[in-house]
PDB file of N, CA and C in Angstrom:
ATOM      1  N   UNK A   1      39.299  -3.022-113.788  1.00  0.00           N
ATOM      2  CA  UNK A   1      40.089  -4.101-114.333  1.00  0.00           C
ATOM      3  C   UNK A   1      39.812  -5.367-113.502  1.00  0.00           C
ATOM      4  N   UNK A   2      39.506  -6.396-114.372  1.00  0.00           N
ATOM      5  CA  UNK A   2      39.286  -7.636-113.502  1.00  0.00           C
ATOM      6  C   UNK A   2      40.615  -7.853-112.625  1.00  0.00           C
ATOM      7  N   UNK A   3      40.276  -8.770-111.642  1.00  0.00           N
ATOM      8  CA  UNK A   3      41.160  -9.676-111.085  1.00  0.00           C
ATOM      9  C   UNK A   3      41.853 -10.776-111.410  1.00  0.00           C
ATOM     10  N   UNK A   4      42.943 -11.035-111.531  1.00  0.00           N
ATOM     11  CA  UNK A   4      43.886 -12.185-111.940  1.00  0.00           C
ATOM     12  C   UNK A   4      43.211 -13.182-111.385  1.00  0.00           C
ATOM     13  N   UNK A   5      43.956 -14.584-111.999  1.00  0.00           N
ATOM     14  CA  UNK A   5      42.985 -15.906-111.184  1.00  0.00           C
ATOM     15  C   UNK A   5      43.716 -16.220-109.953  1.00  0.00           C
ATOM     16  N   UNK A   6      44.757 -15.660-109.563  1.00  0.00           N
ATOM     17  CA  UNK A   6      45.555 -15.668-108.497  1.00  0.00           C
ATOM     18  C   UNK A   6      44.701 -14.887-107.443  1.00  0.00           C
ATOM     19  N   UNK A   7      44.661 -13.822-107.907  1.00  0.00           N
ATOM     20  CA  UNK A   7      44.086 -12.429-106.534  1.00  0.00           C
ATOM     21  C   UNK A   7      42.179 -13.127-106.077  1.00  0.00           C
ATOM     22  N   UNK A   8      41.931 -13.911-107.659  1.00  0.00           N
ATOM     23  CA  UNK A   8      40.330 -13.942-107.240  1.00  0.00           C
ATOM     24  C   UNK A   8      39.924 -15.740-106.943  1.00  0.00           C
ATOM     25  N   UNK A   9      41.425 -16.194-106.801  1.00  0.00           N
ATOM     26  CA  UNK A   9      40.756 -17.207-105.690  1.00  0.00           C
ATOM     27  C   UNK A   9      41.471 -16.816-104.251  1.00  0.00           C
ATOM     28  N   UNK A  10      42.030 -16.260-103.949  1.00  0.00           N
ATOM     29  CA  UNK A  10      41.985 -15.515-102.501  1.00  0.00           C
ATOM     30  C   UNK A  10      41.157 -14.333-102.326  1.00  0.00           C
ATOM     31  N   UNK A  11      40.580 -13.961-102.917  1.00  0.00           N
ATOM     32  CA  UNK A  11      39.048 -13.010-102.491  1.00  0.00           C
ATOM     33  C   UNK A  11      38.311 -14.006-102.522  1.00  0.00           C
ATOM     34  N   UNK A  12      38.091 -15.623-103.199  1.00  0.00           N
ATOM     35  CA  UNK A  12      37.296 -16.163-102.876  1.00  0.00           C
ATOM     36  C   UNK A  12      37.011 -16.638-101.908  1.00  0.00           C
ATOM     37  N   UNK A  13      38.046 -17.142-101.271  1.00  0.00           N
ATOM     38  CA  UNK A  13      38.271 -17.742 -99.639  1.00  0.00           C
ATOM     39  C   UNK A  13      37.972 -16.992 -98.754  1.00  0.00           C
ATOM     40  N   UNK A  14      38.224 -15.981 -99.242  1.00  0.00           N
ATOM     41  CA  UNK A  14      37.852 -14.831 -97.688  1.00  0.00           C
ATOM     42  C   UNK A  14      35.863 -15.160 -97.246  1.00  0.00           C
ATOM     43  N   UNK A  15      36.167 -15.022 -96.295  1.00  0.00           N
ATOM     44  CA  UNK A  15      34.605 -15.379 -95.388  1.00  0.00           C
ATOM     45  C   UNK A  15      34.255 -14.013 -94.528  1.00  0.00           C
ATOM     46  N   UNK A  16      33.032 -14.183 -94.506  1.00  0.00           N
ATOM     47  CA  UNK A  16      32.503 -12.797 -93.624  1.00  0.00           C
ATOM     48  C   UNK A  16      33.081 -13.607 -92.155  1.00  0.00           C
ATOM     49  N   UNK A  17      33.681 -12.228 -91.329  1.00  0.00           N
ATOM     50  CA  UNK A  17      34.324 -12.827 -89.864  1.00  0.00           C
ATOM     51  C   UNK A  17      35.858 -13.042 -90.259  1.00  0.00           C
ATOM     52  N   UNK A  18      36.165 -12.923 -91.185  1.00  0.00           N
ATOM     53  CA  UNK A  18      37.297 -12.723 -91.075  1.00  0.00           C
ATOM     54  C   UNK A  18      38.188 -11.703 -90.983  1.00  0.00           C
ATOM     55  N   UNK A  19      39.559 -11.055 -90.405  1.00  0.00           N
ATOM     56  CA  UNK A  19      40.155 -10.126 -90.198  1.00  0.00           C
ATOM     57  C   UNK A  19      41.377  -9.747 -91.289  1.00  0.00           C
ATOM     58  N   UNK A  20      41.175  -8.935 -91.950  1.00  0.00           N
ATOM     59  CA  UNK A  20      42.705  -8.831 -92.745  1.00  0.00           C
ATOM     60  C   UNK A  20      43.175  -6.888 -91.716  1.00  0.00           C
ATOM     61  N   UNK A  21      44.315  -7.323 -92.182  1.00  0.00           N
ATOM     62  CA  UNK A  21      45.301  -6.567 -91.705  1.00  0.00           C
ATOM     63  C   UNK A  21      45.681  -5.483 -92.985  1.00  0.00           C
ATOM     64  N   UNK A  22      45.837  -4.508 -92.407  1.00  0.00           N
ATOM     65  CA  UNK A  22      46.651  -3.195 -93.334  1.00  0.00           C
ATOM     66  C   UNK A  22      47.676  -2.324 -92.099  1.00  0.00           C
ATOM     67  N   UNK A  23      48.678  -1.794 -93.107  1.00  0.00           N
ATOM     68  CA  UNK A  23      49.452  -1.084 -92.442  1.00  0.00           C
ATOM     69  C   UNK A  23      50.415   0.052 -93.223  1.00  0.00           C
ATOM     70  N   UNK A  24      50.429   1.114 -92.787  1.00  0.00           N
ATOM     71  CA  UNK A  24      51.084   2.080 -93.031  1.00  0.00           C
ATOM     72  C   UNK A  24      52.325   2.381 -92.642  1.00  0.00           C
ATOM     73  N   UNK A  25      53.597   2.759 -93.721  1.00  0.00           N
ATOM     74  CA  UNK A  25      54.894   2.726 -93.615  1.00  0.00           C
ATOM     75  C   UNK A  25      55.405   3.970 -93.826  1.00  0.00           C
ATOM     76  N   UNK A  26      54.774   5.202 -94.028  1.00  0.00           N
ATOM     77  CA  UNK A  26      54.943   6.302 -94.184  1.00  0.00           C
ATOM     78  C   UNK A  26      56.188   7.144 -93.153  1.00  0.00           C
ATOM     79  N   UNK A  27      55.563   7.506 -91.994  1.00  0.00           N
ATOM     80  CA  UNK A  27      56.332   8.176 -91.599  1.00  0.00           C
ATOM     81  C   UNK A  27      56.272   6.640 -89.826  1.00  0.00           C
ATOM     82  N   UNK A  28      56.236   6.050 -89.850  1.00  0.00           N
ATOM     83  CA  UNK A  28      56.326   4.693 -88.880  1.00  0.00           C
ATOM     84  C   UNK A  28      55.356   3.662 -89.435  1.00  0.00           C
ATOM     85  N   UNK A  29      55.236   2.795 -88.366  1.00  0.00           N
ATOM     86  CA  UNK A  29      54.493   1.643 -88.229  1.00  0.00           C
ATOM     87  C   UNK A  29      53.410   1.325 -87.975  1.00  0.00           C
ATOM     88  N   UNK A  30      52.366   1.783 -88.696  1.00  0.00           N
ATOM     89  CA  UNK A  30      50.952   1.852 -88.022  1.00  0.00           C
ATOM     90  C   UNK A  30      50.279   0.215 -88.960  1.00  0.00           C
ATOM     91  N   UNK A  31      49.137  -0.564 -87.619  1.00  0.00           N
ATOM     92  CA  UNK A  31      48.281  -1.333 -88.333  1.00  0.00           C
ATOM     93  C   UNK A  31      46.795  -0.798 -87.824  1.00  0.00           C
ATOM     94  N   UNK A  32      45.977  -1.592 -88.690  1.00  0.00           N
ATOM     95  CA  UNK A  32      44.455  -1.365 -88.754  1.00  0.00           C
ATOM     96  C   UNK A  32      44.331  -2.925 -89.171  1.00  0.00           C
ATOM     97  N   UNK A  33      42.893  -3.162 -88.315  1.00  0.00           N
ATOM     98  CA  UNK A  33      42.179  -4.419 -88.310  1.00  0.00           C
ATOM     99  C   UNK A  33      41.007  -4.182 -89.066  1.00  0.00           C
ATOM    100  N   UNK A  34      40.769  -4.957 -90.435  1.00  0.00           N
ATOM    101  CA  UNK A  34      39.430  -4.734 -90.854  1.00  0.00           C
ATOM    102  C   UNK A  34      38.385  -6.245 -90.669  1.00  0.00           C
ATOM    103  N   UNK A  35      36.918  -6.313 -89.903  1.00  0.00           N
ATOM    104  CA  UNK A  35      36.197  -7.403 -90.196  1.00  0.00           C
ATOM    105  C   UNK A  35      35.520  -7.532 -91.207  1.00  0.00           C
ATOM    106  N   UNK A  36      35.667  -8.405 -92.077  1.00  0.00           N
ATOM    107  CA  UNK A  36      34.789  -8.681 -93.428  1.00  0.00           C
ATOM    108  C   UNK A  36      33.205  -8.802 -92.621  1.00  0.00           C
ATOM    109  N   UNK A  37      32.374  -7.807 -93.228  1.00  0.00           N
ATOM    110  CA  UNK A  37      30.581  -8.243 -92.489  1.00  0.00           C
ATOM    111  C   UNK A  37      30.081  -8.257 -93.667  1.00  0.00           C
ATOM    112  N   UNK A  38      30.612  -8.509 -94.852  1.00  0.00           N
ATOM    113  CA  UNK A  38      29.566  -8.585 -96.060  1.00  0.00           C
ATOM    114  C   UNK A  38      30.442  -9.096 -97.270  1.00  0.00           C
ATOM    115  N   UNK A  39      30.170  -9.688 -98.042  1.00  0.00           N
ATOM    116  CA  UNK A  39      30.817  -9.688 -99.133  1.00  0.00           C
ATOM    117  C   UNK A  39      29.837 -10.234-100.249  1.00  0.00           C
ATOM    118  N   UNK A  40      30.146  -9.708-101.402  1.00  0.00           N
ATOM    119  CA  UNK A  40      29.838 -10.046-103.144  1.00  0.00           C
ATOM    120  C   UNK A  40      30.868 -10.495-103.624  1.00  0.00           C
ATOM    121  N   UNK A  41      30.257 -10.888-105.057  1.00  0.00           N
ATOM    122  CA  UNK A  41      31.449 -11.668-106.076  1.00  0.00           C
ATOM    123  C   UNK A  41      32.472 -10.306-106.000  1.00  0.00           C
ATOM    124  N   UNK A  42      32.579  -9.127-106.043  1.00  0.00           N
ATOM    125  CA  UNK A  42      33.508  -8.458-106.671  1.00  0.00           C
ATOM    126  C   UNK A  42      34.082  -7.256-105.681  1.00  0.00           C
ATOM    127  N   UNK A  43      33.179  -7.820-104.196  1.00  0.00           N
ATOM    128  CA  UNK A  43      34.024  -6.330-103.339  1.00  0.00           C
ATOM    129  C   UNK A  43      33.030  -6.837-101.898  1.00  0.00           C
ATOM    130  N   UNK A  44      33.775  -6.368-101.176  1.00  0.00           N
ATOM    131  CA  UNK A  44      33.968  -6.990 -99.406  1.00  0.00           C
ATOM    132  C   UNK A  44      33.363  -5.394 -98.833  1.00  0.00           C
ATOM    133  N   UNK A  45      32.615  -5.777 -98.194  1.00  0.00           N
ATOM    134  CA  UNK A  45      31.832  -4.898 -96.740  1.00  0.00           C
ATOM    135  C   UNK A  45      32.829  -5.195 -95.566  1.00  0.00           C
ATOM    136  N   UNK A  46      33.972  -4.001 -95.048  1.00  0.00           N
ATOM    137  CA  UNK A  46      34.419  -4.086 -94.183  1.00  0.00           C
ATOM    138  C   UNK A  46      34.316  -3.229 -93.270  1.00  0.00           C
ATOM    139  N   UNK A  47      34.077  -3.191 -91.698  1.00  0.00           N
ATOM    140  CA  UNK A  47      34.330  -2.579 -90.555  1.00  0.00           C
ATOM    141  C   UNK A  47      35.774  -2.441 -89.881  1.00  0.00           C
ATOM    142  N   UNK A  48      35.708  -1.127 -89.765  1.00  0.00           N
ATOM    143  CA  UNK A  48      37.547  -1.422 -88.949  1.00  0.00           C
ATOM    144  C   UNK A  48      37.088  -1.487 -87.236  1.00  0.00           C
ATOM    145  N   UNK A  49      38.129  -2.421 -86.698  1.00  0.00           N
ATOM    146  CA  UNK A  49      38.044  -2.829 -85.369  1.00  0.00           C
ATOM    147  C   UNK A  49      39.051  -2.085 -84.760  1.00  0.00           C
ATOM    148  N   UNK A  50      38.699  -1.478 -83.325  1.00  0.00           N
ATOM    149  CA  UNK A  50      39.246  -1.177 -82.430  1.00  0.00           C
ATOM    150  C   UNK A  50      40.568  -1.595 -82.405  1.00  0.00           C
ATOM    151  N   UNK A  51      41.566  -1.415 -82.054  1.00  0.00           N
ATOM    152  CA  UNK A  51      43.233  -2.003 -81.703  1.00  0.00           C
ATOM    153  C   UNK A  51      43.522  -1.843 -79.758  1.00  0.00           C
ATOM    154  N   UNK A  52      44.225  -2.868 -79.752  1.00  0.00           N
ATOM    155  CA  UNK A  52      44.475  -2.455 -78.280  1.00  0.00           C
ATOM    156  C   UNK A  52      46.289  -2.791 -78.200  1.00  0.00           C
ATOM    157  N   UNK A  53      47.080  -1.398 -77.937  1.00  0.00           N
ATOM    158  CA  UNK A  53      48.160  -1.214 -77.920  1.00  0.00           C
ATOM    159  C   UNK A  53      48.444  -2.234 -76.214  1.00  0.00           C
ATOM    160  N   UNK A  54      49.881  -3.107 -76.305  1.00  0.00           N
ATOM    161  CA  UNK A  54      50.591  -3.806 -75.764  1.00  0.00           C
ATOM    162  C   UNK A  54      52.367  -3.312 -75.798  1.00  0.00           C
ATOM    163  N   UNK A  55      52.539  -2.597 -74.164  1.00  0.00           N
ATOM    164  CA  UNK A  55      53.899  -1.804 -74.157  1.00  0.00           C
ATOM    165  C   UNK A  55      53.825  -0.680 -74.189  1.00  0.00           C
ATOM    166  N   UNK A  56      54.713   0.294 -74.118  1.00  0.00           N
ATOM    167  CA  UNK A  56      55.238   1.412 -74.514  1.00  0.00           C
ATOM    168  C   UNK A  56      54.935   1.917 -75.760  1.00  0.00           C
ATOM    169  N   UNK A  57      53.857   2.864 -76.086  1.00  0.00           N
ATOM    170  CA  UNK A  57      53.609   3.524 -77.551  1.00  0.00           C
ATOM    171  C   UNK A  57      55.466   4.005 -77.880  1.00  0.00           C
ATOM    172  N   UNK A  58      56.041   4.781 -77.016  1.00  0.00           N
ATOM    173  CA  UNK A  58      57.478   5.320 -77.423  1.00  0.00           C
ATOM    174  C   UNK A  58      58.211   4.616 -77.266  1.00  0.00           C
ATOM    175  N   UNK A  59      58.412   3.263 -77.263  1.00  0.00           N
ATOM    176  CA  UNK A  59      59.515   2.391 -77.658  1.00  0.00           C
ATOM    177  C   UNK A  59      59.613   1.287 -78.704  1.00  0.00           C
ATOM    178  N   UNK A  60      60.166   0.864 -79.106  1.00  0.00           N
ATOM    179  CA  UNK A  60      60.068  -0.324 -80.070  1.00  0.00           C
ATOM    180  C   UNK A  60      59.533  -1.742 -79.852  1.00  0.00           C
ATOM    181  N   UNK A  61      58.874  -1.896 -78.478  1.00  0.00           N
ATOM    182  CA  UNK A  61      58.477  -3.091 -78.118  1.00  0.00           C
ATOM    183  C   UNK A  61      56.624  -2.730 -77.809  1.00  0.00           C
ATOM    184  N   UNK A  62      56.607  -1.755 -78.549  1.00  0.00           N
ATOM    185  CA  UNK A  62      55.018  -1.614 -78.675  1.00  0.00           C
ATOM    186  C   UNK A  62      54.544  -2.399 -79.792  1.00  0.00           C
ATOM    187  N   UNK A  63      53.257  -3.100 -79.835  1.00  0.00           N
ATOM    188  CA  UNK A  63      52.477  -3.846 -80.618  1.00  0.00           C
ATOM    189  C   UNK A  63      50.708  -3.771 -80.444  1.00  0.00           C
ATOM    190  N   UNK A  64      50.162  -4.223 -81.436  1.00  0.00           N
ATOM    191  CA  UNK A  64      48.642  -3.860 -81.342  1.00  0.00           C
ATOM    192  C   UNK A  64      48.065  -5.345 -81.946  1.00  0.00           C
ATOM    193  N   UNK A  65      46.802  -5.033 -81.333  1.00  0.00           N
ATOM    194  CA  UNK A  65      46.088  -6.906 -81.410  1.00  0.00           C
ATOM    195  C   UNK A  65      44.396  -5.872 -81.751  1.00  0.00           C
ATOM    196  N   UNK A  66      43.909  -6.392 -82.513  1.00  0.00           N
ATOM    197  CA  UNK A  66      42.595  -6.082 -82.802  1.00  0.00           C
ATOM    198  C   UNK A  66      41.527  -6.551 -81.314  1.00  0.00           C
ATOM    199  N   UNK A  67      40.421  -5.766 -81.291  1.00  0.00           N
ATOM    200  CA  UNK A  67      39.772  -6.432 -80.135  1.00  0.00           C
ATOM    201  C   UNK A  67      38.215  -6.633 -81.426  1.00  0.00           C
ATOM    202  N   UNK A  68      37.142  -7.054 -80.319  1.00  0.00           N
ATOM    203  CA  UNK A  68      36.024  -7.089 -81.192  1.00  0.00           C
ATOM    204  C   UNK A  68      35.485  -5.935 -81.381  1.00  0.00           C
ATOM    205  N   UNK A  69      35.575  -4.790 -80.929  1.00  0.00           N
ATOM    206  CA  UNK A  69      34.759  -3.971 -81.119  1.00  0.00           C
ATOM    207  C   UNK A  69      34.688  -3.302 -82.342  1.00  0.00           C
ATOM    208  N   UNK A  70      33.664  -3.230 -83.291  1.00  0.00           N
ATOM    209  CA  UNK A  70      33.859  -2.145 -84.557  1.00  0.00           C
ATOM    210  C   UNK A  70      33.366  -0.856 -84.221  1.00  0.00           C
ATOM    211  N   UNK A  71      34.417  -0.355 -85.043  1.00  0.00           N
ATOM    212  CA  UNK A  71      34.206   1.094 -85.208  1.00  0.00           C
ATOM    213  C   UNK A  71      34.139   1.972 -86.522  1.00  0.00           C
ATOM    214  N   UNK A  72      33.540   3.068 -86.604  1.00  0.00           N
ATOM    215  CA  UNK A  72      33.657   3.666 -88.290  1.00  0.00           C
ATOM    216  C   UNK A  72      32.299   2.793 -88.678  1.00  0.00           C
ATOM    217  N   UNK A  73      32.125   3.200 -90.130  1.00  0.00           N
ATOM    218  CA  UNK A  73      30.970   2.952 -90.759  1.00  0.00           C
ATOM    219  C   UNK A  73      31.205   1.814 -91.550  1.00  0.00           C
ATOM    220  N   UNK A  74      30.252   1.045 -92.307  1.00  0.00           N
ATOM    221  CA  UNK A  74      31.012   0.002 -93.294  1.00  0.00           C
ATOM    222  C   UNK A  74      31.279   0.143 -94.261  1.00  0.00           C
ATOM    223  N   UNK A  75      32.215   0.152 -94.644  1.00  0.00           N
ATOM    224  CA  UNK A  75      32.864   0.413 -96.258  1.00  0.00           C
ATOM    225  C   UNK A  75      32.806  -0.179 -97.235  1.00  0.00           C
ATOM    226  N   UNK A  76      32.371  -0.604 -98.220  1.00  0.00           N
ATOM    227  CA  UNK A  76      32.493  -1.183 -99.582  1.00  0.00           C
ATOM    228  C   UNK A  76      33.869  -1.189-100.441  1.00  0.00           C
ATOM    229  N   UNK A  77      35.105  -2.420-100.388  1.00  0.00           N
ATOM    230  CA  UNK A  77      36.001  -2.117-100.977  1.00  0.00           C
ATOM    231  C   UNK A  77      36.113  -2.996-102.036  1.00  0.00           C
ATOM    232  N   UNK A  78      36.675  -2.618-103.183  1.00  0.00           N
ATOM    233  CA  UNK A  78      36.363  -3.366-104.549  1.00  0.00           C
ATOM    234  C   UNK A  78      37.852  -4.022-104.569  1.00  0.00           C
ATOM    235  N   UNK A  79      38.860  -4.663-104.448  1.00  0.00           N
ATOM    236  CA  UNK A  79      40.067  -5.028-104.815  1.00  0.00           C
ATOM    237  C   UNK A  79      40.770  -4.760-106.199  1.00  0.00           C
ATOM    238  N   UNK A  80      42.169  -3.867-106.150  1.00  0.00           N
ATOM    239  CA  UNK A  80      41.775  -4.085-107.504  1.00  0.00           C
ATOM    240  C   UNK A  80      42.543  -5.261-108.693  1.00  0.00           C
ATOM    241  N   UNK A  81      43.136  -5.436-109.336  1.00  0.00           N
ATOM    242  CA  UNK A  81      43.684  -6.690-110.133  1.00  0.00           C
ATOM    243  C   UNK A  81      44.638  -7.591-109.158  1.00  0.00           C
ATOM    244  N   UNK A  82      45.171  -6.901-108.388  1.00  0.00           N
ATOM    245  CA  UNK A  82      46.255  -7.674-107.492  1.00  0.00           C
ATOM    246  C   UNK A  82      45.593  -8.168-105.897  1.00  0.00           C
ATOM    247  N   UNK A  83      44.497  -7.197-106.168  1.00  0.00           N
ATOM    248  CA  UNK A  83      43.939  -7.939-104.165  1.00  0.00           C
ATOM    249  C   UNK A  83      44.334  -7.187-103.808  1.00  0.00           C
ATOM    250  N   UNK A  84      44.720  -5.711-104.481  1.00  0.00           N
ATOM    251  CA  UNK A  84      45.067  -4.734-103.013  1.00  0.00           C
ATOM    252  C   UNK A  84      43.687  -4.062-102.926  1.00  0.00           C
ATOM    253  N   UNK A  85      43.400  -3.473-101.460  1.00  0.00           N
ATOM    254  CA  UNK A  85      42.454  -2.637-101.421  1.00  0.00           C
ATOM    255  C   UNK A  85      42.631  -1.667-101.026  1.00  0.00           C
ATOM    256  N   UNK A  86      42.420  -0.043-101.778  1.00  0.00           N
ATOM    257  CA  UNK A  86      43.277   1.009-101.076  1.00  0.00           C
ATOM    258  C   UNK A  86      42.541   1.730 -99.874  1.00  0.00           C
ATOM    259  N   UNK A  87      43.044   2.428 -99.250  1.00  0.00           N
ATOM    260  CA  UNK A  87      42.396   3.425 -98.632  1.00  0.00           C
ATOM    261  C   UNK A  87      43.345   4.864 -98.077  1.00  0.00           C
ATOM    262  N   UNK A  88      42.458   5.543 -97.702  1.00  0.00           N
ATOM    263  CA  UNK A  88      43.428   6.723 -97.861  1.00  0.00           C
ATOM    264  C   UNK A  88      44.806   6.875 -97.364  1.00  0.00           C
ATOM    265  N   UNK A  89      45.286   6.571 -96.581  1.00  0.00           N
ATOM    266  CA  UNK A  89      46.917   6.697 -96.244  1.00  0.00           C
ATOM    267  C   UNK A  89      47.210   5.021 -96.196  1.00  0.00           C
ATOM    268  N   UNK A  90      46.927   3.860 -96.673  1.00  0.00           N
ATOM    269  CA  UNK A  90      47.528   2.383 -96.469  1.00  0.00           C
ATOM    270  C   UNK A  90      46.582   1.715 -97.289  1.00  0.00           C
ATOM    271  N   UNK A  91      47.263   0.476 -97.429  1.00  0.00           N
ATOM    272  CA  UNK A  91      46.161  -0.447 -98.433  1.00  0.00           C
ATOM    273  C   UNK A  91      46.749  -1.368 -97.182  1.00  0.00           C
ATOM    274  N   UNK A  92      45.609  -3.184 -97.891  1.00  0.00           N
ATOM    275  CA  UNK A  92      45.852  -3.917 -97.662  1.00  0.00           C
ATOM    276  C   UNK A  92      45.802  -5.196 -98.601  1.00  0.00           C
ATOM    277  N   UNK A  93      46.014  -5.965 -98.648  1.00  0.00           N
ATOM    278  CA  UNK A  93      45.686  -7.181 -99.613  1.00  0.00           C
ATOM    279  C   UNK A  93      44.765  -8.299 -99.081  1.00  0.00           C
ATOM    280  N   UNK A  94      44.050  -8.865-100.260  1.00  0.00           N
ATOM    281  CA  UNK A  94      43.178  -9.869 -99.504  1.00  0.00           C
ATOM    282  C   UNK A  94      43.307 -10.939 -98.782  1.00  0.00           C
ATOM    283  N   UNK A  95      44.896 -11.486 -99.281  1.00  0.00           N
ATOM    284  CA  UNK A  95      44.997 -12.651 -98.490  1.00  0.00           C
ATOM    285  C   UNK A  95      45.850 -12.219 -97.308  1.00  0.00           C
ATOM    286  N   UNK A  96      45.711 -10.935 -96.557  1.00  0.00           N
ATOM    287  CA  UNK A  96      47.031 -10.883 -95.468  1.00  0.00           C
ATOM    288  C   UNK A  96      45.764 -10.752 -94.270  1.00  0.00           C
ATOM    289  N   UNK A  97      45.661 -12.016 -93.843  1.00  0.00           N
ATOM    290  CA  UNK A  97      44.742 -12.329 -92.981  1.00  0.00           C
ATOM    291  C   UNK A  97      45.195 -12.441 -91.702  1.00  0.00           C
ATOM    292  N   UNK A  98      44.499 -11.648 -90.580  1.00  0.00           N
ATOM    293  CA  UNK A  98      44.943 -11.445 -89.043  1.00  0.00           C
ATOM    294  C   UNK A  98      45.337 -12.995 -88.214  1.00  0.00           C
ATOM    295  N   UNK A  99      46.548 -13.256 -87.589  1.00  0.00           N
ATOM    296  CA  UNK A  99      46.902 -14.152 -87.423  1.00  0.00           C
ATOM    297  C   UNK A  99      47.046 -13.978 -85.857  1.00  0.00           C
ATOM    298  N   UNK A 100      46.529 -14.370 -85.317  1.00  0.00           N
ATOM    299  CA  UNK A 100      46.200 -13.779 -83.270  1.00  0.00           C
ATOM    300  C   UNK A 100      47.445 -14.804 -82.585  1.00  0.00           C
ATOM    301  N   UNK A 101      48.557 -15.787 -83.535  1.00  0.00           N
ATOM    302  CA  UNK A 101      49.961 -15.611 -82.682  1.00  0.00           C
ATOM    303  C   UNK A 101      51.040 -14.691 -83.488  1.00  0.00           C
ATOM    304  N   UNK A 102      50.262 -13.540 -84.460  1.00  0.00           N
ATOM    305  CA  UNK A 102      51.326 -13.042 -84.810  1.00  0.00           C
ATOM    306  C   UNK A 102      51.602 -11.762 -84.029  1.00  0.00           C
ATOM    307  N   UNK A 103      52.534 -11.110 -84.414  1.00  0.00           N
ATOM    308  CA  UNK A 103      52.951  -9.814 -83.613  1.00  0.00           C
ATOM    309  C   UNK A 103      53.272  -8.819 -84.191  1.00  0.00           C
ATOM    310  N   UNK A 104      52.052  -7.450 -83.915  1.00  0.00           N
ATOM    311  CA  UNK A 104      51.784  -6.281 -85.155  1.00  0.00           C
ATOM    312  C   UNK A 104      52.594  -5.308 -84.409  1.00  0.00           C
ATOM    313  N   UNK A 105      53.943  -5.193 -84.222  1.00  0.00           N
ATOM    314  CA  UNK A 105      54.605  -4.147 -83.455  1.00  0.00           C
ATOM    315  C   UNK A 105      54.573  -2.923 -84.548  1.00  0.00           C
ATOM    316  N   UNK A 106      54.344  -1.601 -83.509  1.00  0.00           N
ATOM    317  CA  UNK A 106      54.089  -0.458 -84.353  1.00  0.00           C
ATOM    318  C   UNK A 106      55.154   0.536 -83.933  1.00  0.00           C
ATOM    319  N   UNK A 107      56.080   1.078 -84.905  1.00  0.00           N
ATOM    320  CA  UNK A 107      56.936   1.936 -84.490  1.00  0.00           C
ATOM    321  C   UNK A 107      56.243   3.535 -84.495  1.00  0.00           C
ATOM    322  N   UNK A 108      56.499   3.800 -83.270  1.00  0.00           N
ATOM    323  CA  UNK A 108      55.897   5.444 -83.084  1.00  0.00           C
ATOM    324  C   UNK A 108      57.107   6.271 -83.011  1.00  0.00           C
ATOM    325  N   UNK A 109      58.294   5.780 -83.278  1.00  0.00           N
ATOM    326  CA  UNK A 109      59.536   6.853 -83.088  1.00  0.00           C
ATOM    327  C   UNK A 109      60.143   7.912 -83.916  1.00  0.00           C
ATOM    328  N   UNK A 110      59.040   7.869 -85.100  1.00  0.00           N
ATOM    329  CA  UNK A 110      59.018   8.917 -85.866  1.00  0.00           C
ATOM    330  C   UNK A 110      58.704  10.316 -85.551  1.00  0.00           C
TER     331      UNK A 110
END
């Protein structure tokens, strides 16, 4: 299914080097850093980056910041009508782009 003109001018903006964010709400708070290293009109080449935990994993004042390093293989993700991109336990959307004064606190108290 195509993309809305909403979802596919924010896949348009996206640039290789850029970081979007995903996160899982399942049973806590988990994020993942993906770097765009490729992109086409209709689906993004992403690497997931390393995280480097800040605090206490067992308390609520734990948080994670992407570093440069990639890891994993590169993935081919197609978005689908809304800009989400799934993957197996979390999606993310195209425009939720890594913001380095924001703060990705991850609850492990599950």
């Amino acid at each position: 299914m195509p993309m809305t003109e909403e979802t596919k001018a924010k896949f348009d903006a996206l640039k290789v080097g850029d970081i979007l964010v995903s996160s899982c709400h399942y049973y806590g708070v988990f994020y993942d850093f993906y770097k765009v290293v490729g992109k086409t009109n209709a689906s993004l080449k992403l690497q997931q980056l390393q995280k480097k935990g800040f605090g206490s994993p067992n308390s609520y004042n734990y948080s994670v910041k992407p570093t440069e390093t990639l890891i994993g293989e590169v993935m081919t993700k197609r978005p689908d009508k809304n800009g989400y991109l799934n993957f197996p336990y979390h999606y993310c959307a195209v425009d939720r782009l890594y913001k380095p004064d924001s703060t990705y606190k991850e609850d492990h108290m599950y």
